[in-house]
Protein backbone atom coordinates (compact mmCIF):
# COMPACT_ATOMS: atom_id res chain seq x y z
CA UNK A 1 0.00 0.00 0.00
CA UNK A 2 0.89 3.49 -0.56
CA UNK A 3 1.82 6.28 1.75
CA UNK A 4 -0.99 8.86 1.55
CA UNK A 5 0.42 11.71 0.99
CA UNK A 6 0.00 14.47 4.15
CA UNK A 7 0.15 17.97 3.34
CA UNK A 8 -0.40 18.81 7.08
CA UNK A 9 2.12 17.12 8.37
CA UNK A 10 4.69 18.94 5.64
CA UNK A 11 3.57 22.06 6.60
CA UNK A 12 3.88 21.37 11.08
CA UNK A 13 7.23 20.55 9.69
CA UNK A 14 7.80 23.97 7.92
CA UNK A 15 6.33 25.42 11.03
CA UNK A 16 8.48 23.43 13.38
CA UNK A 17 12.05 23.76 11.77
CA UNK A 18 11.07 27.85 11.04
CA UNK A 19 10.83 27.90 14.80
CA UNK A 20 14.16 25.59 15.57
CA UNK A 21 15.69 28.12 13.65
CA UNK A 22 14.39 31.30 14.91
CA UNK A 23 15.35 29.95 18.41
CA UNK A 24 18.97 28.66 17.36
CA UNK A 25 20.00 31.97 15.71
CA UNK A 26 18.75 34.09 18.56
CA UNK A 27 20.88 31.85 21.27
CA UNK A 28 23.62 30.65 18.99
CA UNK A 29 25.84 32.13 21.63
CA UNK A 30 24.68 30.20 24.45
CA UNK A 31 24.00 26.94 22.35
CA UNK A 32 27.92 26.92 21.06
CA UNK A 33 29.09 26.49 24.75
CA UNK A 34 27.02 23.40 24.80
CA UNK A 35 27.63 19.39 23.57
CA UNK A 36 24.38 19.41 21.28
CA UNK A 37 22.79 16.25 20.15
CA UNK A 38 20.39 15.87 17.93
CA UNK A 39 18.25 13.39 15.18
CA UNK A 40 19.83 13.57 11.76
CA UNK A 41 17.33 16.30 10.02
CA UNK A 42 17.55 18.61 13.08
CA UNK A 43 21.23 17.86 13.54
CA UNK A 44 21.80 19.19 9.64
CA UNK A 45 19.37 21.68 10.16
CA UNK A 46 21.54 23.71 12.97
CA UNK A 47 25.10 22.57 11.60
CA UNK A 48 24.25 23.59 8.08
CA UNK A 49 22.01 26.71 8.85
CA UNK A 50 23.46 28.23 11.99
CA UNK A 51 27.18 27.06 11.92
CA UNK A 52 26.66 25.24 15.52
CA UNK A 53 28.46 21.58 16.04
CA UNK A 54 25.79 18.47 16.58
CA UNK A 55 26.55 15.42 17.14
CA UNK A 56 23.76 13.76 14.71
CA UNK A 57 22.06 10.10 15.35
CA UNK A 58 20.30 8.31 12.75
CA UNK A 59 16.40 9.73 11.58
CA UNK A 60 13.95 9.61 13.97
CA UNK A 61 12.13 7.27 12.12
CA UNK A 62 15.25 4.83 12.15
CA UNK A 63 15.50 4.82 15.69
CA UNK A 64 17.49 8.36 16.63
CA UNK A 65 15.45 9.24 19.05
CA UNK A 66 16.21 6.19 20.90
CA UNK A 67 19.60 6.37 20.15
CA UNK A 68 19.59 10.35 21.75
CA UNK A 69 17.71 8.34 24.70
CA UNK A 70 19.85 5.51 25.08
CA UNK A 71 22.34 7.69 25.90
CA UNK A 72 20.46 9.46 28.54
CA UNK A 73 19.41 6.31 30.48
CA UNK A 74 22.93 5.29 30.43
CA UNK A 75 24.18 8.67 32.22
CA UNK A 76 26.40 10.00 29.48
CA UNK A 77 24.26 12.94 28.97
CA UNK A 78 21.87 14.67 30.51
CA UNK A 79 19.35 17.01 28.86
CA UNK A 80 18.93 20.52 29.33
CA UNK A 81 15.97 21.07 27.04
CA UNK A 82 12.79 18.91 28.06
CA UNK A 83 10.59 19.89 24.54
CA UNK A 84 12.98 17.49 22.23
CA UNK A 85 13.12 20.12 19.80
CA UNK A 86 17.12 20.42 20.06
């Protein structure tokens, strides 16, 4: 079967990366002290658009996001943003 395609979803996206942007730029500053980690899109995303160094994992839909959170449960990070967005 066919993925439907969803222009709603595209366009949260839009939304969503606009704002990860927006929010990056402003506190580039602050976020270049930090070790950032991120999903491969996002990762890109702030390396490629706002200079800043992430270290990327896979996609989310190929398991970064439990990659990001493997790492947290095993103590060799520990978040400082609670909305997932960085």
């Amino acid at each position: 079967m066919l993925a439907r395609p969803q222009p709603e979803r595209q366009a949260h996206r839009q939304v969503l990366e606009g704002l990860i942007l927006r929010l990056a730029k402003r506190y580039r500053s602050s976020l270049a002290r930090l070790h950032l980690l991120a999903t491969l899109h996002t990762g890109t995303l702030l390396s490629e658009e706002v200079g800043l160094p992430v270290e990327r994992f896979g996609s989310g839909p190929e398991g970064g996001d439990i990659q990001i959170g493997a790492r947290i449960v095993q103590g060799m990070w520990t978040p400082w943003c609670s909305s997932g967005i960085l």
